[in-house]
Protein backbone atom coordinates (compact mmCIF):
# COMPACT_ATOMS: atom_id res chain seq x y z
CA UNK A 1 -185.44 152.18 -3.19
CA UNK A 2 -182.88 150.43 -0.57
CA UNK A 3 -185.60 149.43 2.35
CA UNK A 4 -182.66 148.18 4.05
CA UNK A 5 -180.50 151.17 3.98
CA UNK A 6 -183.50 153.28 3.90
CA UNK A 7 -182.02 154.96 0.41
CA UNK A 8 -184.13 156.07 -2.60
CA UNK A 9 -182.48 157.01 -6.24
CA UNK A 10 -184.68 158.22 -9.43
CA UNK A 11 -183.82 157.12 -12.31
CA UNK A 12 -184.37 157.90 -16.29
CA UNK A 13 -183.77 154.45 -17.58
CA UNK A 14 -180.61 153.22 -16.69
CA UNK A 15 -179.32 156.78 -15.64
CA UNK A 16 -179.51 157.98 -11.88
CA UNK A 17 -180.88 161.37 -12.09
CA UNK A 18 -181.25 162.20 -8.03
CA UNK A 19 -180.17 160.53 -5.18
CA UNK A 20 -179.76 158.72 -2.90
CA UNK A 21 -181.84 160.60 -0.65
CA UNK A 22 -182.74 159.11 2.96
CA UNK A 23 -186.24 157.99 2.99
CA UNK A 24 -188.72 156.47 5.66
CA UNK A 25 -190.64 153.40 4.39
CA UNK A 26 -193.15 150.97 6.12
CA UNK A 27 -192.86 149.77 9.70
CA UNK A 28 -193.64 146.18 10.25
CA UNK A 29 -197.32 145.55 9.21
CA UNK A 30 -197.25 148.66 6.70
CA UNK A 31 -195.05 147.20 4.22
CA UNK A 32 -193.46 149.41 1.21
CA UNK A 33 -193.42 147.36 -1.74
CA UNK A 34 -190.29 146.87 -3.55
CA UNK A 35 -189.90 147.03 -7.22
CA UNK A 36 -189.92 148.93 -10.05
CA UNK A 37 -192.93 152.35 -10.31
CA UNK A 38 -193.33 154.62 -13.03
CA UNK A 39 -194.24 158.19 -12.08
CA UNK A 40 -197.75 159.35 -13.36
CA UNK A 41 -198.24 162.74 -11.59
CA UNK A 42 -196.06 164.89 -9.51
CA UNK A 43 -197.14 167.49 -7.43
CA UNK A 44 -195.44 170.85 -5.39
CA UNK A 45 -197.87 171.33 -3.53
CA UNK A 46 -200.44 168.49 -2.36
CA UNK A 47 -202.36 168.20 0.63
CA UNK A 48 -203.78 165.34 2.33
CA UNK A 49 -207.38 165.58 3.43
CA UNK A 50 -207.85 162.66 5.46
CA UNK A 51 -204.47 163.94 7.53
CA UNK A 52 -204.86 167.36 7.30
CA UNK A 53 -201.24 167.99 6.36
CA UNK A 54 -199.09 169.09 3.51
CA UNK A 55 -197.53 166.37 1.21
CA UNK A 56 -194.94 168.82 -0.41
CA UNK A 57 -193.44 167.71 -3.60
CA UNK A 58 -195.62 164.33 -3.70
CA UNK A 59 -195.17 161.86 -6.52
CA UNK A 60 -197.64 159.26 -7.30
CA UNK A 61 -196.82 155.58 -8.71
CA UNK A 62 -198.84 152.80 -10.02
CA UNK A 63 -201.27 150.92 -8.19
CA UNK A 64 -201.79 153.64 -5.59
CA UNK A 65 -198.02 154.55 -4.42
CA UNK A 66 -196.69 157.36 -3.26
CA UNK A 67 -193.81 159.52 -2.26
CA UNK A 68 -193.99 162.59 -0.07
CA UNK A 69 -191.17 165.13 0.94
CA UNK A 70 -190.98 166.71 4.37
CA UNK A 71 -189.71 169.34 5.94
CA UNK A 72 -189.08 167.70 9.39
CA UNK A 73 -185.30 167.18 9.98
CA UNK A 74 -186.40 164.26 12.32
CA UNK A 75 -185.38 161.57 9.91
CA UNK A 76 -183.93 158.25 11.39
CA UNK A 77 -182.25 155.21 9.66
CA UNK A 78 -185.18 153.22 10.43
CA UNK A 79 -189.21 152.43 9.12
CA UNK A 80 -191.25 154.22 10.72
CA UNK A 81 -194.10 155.46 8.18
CA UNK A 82 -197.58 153.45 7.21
CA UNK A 83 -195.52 152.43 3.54
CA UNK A 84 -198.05 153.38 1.28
């Protein structure tokens, strides 16, 4: 993940598989961590009960990270997400 170019890539090993993709990350006080998370659980077709809202296409990291698709086309250059 490029926070400053607000870029993501995934990768098997050294080989990039997908990407880059434009992301969202953390605004200022909900900080996405950098660094290196290994995929546990994937998922088509989660849903977030405390939200009430679809997660399509959700994949969850380590130490409670996690990446969510969305179908809104309203995607700017800049954080703006709580950076789970």
């Amino acid at each position: 993940m490029d926070l400053t170019r607000q870029r993501m890539w995934v990768q098997i090993g050294a080989r990039v598989v997908f990407g880059p993709v434009p992301v969202r990350t953390g605004r200022r006080g909900h900080v996405t961590r950098d660094g290196l998370w290994h995929v546990y659980l994937r998922s088509r077709d989660q849903w977030s009960r405390p939200y009430d809202v679809a997660m399509p296409y959700s994949q969850f990291f380590s130490a409670g990270r996690r990446s969510t698709a969305s179908t809104a086309s309203r995607w700017t250059p800049r954080p703006a997400r709580t950076g789970v």
